[in-house]
N, C-alpha and C. Protein backbone atom coordinates (compact mmCIF):
# COMPACT_ATOMS: atom_id res chain seq x y z
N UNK A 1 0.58 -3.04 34.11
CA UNK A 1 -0.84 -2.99 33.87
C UNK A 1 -1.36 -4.42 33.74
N UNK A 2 -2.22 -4.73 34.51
CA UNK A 2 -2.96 -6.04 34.43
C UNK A 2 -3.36 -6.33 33.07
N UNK A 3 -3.24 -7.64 32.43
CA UNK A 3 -4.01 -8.10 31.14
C UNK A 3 -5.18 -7.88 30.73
N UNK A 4 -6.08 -7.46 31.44
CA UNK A 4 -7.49 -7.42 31.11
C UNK A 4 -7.71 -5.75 30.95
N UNK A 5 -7.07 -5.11 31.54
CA UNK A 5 -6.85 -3.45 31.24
C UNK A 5 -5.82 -3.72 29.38
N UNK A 6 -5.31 -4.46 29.13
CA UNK A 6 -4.40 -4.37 27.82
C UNK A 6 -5.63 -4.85 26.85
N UNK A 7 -6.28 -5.43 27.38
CA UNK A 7 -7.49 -5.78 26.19
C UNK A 7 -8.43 -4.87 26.38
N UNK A 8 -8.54 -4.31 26.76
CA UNK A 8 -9.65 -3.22 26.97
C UNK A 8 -10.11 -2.13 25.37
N UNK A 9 -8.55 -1.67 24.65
CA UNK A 9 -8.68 -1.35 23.58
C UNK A 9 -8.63 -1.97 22.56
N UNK A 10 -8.84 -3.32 22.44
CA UNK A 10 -9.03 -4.33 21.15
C UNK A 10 -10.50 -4.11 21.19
N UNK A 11 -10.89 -3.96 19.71
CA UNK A 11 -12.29 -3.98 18.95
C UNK A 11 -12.98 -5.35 19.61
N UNK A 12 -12.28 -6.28 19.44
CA UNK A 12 -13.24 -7.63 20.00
C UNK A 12 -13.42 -7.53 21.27
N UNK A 13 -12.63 -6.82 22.20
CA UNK A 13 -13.28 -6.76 23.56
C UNK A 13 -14.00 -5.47 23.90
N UNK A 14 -14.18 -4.30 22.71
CA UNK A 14 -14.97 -3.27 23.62
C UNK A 14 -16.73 -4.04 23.46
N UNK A 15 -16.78 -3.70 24.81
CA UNK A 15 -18.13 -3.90 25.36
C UNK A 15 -18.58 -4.96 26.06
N UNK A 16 -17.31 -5.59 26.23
CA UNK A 16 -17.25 -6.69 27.52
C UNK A 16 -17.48 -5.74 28.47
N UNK A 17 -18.39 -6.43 29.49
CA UNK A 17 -17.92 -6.20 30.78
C UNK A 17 -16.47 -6.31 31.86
N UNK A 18 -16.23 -5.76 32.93
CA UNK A 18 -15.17 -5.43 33.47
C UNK A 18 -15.04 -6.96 33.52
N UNK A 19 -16.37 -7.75 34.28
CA UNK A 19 -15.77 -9.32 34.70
C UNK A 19 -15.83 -9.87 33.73
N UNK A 20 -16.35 -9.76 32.54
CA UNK A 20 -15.76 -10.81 31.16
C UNK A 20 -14.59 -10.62 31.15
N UNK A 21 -14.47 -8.93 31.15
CA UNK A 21 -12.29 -9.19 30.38
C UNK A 21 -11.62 -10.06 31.34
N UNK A 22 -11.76 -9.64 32.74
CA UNK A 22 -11.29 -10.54 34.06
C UNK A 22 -11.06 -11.86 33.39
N UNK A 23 -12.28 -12.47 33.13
CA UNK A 23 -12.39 -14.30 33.34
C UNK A 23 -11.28 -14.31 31.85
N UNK A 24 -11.19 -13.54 30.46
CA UNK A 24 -11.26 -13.74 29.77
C UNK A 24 -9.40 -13.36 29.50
N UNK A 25 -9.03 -12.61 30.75
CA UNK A 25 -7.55 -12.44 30.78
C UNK A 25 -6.43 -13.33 31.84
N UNK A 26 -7.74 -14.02 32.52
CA UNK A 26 -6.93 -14.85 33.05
C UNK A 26 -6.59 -16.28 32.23
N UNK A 27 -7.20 -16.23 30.76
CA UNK A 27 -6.33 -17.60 29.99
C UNK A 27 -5.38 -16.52 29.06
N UNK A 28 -4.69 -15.38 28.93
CA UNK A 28 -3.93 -15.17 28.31
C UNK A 28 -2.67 -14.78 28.67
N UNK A 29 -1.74 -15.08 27.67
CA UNK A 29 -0.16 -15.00 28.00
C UNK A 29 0.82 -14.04 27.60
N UNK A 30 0.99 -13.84 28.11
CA UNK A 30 2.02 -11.86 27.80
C UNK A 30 3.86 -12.85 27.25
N UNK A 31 3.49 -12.35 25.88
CA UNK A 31 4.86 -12.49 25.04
C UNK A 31 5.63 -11.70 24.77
N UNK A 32 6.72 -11.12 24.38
CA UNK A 32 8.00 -10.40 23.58
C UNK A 32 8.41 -11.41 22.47
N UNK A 33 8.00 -10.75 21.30
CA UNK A 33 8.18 -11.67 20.35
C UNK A 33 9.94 -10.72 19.29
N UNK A 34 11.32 -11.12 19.07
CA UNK A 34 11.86 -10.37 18.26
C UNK A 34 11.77 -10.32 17.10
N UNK A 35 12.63 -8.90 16.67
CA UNK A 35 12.35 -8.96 15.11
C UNK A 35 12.53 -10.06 14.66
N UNK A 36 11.75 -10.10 13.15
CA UNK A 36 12.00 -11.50 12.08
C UNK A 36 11.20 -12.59 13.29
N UNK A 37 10.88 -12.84 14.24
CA UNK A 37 10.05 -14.24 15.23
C UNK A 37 9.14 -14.96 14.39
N UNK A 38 9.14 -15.92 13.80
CA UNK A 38 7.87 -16.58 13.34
C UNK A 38 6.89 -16.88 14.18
N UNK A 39 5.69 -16.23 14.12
CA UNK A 39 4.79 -16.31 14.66
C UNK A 39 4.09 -17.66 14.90
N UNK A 40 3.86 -18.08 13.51
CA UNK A 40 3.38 -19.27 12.49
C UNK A 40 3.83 -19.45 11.35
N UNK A 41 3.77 -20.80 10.97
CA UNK A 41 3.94 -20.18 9.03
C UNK A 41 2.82 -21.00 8.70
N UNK A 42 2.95 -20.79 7.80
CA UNK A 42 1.56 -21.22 6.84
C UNK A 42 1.36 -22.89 6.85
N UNK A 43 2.21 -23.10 6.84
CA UNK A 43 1.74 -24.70 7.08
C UNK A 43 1.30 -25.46 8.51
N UNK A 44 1.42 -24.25 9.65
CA UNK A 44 1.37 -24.74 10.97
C UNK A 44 -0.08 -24.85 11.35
N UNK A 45 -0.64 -25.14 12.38
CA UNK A 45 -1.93 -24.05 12.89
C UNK A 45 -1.98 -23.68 13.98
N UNK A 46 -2.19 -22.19 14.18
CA UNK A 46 -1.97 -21.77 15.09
C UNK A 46 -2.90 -22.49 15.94
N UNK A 47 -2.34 -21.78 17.44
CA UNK A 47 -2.72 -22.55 18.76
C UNK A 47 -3.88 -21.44 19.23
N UNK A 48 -3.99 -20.47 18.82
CA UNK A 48 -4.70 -19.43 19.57
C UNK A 48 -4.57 -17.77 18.84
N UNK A 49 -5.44 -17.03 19.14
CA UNK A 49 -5.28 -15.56 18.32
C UNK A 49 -4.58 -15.01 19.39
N UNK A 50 -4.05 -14.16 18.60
CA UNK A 50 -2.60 -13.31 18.97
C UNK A 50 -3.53 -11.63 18.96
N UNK A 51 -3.05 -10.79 19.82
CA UNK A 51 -3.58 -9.52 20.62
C UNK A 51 -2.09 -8.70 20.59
N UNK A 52 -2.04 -8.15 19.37
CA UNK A 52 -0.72 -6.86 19.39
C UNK A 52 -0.66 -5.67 20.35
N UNK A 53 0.32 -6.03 21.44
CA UNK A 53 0.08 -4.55 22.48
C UNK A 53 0.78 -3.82 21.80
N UNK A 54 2.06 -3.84 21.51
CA UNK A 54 3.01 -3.06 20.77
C UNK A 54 3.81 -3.87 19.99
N UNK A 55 4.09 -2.72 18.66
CA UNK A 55 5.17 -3.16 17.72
C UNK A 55 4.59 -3.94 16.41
N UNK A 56 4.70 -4.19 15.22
CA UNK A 56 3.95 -4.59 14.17
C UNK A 56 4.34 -6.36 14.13
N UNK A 57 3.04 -7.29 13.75
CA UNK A 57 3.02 -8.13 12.85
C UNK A 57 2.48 -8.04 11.53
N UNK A 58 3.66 -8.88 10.75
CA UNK A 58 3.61 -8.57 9.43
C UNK A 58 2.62 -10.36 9.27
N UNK A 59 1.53 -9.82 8.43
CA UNK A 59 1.25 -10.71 7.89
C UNK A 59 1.02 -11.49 6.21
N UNK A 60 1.89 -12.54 5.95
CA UNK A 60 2.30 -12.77 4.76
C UNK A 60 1.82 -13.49 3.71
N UNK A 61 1.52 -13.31 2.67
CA UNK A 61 0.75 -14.68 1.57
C UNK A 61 1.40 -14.39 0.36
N UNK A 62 2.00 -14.87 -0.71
CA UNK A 62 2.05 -15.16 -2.03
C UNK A 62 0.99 -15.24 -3.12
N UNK A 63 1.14 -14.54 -3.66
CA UNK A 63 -0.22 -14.39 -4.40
C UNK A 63 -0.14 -15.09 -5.73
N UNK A 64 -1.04 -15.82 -6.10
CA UNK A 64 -0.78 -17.06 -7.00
C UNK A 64 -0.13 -16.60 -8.17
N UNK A 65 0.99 -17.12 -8.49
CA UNK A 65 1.74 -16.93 -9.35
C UNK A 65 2.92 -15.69 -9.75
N UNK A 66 3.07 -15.08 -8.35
CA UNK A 66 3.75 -13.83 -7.99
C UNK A 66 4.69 -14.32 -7.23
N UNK A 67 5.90 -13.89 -7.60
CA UNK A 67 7.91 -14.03 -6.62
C UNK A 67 7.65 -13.73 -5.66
N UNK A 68 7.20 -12.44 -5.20
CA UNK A 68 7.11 -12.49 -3.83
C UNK A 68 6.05 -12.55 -2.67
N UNK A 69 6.11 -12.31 -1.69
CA UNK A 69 5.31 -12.53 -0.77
C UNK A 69 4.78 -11.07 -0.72
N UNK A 70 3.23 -11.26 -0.28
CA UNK A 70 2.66 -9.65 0.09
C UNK A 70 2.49 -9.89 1.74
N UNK A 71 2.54 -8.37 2.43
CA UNK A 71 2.69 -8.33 3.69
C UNK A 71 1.63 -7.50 4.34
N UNK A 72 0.77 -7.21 5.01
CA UNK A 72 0.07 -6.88 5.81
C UNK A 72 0.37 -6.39 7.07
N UNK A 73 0.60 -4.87 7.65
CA UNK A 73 1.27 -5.01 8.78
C UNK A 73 -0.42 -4.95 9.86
N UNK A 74 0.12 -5.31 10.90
CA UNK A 74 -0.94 -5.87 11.93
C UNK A 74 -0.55 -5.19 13.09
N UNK A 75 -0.80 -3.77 13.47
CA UNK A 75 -0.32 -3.47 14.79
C UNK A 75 -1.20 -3.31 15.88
N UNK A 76 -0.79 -2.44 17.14
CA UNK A 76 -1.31 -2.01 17.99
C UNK A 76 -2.76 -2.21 18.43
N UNK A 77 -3.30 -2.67 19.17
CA UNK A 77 -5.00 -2.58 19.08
C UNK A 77 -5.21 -3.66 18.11
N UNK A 78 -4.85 -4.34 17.10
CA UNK A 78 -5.14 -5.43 16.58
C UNK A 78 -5.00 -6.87 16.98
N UNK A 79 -5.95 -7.35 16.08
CA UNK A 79 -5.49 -9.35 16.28
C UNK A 79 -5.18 -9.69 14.97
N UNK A 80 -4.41 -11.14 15.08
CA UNK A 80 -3.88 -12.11 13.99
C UNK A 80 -3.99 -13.54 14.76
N UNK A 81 -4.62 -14.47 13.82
CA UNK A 81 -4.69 -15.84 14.02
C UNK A 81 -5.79 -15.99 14.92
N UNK A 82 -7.02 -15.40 14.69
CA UNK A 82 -8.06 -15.14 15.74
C UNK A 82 -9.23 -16.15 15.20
N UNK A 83 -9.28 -16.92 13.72
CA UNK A 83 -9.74 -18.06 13.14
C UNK A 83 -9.60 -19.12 13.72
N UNK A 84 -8.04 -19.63 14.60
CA UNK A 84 -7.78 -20.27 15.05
C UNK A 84 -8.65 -20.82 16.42
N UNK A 85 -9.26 -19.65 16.89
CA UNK A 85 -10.43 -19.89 18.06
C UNK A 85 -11.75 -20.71 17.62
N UNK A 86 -11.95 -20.97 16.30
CA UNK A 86 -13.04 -21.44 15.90
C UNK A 86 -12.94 -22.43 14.77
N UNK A 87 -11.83 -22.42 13.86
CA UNK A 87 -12.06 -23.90 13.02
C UNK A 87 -10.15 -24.23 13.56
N UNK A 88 -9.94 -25.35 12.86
CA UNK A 88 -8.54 -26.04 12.85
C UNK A 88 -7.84 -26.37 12.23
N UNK A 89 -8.29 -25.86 10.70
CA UNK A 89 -7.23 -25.79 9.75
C UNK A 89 -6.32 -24.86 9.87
N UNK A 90 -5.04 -25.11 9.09
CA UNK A 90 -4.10 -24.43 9.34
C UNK A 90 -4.12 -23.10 8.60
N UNK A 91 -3.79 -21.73 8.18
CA UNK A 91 -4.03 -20.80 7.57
C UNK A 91 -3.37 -21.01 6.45
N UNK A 92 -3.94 -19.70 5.37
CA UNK A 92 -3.49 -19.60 4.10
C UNK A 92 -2.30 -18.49 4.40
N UNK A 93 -1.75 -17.92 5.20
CA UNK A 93 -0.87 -16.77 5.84
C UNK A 93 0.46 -17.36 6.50
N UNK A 94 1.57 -16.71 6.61
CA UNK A 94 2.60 -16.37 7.80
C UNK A 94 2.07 -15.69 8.52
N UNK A 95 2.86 -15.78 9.47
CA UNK A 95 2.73 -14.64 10.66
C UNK A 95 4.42 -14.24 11.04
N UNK A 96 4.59 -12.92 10.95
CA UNK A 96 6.09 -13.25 11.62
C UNK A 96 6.03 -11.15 12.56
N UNK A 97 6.75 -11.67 13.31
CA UNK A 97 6.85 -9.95 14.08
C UNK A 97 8.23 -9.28 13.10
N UNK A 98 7.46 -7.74 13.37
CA UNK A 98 8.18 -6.81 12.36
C UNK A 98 8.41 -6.01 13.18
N UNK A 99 9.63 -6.35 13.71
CA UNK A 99 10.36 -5.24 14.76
C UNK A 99 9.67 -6.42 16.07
N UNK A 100 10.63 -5.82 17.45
CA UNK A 100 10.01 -6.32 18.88
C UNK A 100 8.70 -5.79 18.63
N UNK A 101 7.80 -6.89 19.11
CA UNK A 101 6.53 -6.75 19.77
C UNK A 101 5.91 -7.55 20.63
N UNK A 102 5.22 -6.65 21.30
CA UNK A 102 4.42 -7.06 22.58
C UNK A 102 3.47 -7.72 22.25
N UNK A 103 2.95 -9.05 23.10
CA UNK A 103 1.63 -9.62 21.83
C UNK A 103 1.19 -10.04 23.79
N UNK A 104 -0.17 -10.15 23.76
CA UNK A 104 -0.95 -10.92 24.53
C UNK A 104 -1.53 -12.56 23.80
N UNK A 105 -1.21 -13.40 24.25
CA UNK A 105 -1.68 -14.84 23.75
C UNK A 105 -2.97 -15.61 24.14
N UNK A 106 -3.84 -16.06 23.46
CA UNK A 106 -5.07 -16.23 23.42
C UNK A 106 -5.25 -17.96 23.02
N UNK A 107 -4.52 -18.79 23.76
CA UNK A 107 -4.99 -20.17 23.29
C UNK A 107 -6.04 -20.59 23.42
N UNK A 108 -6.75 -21.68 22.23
CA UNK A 108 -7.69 -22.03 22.18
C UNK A 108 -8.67 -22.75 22.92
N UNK A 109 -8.14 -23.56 23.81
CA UNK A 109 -8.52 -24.12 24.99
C UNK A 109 -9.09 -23.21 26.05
N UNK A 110 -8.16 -21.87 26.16
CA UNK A 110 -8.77 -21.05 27.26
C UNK A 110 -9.64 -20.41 26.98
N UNK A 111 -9.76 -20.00 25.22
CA UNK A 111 -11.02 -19.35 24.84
C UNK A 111 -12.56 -19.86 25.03
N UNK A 112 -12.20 -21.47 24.84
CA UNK A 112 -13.17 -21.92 24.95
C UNK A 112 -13.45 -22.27 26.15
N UNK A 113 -12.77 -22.28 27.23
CA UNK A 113 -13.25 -22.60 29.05
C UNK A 113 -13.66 -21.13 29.58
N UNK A 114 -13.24 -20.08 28.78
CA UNK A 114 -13.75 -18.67 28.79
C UNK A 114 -15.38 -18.42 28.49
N UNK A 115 -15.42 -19.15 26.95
CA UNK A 115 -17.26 -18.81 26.25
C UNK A 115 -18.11 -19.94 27.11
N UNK A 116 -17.64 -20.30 27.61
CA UNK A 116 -18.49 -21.33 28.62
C UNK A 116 -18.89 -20.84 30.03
N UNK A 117 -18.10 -20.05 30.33
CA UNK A 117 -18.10 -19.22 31.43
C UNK A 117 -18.98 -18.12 31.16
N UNK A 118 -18.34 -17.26 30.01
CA UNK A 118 -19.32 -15.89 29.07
C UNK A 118 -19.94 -16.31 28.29
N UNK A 119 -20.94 -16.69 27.95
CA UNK A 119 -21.48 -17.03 26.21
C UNK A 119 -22.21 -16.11 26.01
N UNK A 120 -22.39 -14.82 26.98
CA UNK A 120 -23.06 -13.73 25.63
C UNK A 120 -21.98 -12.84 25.99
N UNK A 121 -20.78 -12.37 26.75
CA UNK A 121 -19.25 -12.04 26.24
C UNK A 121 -18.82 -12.72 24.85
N UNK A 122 -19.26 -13.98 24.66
CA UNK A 122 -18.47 -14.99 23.71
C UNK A 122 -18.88 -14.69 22.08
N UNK A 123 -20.34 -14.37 22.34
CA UNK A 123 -20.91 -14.30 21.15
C UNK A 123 -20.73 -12.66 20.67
N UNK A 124 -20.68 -11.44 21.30
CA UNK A 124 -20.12 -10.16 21.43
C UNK A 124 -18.41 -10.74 20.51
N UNK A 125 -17.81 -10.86 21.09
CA UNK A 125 -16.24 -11.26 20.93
C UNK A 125 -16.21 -11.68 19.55
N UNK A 126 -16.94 -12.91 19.18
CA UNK A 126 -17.12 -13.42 17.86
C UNK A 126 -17.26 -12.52 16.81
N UNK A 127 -18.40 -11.80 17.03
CA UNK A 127 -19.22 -10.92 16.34
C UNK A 127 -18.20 -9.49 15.73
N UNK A 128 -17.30 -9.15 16.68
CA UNK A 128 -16.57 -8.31 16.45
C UNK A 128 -14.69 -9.24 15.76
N UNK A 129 -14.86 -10.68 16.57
CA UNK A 129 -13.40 -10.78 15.62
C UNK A 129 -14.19 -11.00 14.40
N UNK A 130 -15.08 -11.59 13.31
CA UNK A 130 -15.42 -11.60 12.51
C UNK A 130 -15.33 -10.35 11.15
N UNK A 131 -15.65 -8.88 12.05
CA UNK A 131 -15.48 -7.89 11.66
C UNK A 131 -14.51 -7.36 11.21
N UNK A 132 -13.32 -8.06 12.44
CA UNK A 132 -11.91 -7.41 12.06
C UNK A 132 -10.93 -8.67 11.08
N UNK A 133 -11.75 -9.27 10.74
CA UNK A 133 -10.95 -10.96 9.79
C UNK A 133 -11.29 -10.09 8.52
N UNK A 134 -12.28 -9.69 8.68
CA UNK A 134 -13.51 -9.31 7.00
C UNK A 134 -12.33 -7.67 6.60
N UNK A 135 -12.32 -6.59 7.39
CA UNK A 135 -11.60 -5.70 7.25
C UNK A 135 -10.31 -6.14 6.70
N UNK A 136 -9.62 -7.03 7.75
CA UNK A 136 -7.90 -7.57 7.44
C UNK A 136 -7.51 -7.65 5.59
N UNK A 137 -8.99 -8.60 5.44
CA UNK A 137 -9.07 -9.57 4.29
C UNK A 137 -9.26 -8.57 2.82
N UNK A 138 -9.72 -7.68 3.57
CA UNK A 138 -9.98 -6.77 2.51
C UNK A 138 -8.65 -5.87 1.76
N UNK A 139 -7.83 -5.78 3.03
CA UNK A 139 -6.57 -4.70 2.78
C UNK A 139 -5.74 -6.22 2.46
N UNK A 140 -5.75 -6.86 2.40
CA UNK A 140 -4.64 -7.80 1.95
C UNK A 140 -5.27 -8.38 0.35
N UNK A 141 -6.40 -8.82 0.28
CA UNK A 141 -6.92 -8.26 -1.31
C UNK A 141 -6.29 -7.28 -1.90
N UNK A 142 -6.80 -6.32 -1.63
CA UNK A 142 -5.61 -5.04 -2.01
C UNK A 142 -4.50 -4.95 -2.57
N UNK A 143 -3.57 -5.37 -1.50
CA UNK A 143 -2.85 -6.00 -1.96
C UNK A 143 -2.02 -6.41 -3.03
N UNK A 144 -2.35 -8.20 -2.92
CA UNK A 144 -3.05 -9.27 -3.62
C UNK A 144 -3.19 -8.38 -5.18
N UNK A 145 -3.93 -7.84 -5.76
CA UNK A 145 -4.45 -7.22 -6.84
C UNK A 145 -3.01 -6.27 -7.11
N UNK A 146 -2.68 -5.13 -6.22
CA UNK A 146 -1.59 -4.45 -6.68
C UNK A 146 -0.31 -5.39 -7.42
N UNK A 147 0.15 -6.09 -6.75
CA UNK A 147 1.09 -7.22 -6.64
C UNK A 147 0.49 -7.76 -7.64
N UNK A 148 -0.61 -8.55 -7.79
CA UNK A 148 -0.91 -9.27 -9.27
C UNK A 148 -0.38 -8.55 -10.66
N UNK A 149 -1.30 -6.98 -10.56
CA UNK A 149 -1.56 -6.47 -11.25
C UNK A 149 0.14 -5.95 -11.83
N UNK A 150 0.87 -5.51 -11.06
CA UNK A 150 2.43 -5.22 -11.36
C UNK A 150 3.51 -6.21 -11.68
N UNK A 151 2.89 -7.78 -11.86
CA UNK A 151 3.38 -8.77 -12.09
C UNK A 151 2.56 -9.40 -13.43
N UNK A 152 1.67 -9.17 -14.21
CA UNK A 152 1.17 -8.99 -15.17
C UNK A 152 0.42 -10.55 -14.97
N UNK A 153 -0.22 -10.65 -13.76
CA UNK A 153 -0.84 -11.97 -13.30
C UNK A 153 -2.07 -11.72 -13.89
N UNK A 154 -3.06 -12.87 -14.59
CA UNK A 154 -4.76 -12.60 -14.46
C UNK A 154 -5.01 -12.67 -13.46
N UNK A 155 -6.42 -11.99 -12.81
CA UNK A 155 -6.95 -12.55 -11.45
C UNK A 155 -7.61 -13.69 -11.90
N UNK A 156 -7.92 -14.25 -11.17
CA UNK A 156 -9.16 -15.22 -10.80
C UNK A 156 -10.23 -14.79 -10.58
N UNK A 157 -11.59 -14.69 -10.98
CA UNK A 157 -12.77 -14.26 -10.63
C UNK A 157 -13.73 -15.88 -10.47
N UNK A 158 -14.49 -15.35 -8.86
CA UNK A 158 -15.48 -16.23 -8.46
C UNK A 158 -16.98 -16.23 -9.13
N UNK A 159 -17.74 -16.35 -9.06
CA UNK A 159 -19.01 -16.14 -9.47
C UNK A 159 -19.89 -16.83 -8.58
């Protein structure tokens, strides 16, 4: 199956047009990542958002003052490291694959010789990875709080 048919069911691409996904699958790269693969780790920055065809990424953070790491699984129809398209710091997360998975690759360079090509594909795309960062962020809060809370951590509250 062509790349641009594999993005077809990611949230950030429904409602591209047929020739956005086109322009927008010819900068991406079809991976097999194995179990345990570091995706990224937290101190790196990624190069580009990652597009799960099959198989889970686990995504990882430590929650301040907690032994272990909390995990997030990231499958099918999802993205991870999709921030990376728009600022250049490195993340507060791991990334590592949980079990073989299929990932489509999204470097940043091509995204951006892509929104130059699409810029109202680009701004669509945005609009929806934004959506799915805000969702992610929410279940890894979650989390975050369980894990605090069973480790007899205070939270932190913003104001």
């Amino acid at each position: 199956m062509p790349a641009w048919e594999l993005l077809k069911p990611f949230s950030a691409c429904r409602g591209l047009s047929e020739k956005d996904l086109k322009r927008l699958a010819e900068f991406v790269e079809e991976r097999t990542l194995s179990d345990g693969e570091d995706l990224y780790s937290g101190q790196e920055r990624p190069g580009g958002a990652v597009f799960v065809v099959s198989g889970k990424m686990a995504v990882l953070v430590r929650a301040s003052g907690a032994q272990e790491e909390v995990s997030v699984a990231v499958g099918p129809g999802e993205t991870v490291a999709e921030l990376s398209l728009f600022e250049a710091g490195p993340p507060a997360v791991s990334v590592r694959s949980a079990g073989e998975s299929r990932i489509l690759f999204l470097p940043r360079p091509g995204f951006e010789s892509w929104a130059a090509r699409s810029p109202e594909g680009a701004v669509l795309f945005q609009a929806k990875i934004l959506a799915d960062v805000g969702r992610r962020l929410r279940r890894l809060e979650g989390a975050l709080r369980q894990v605090a809370a069973e480790s007899g951590v205070q939270e932190e509250t913003t104001e």
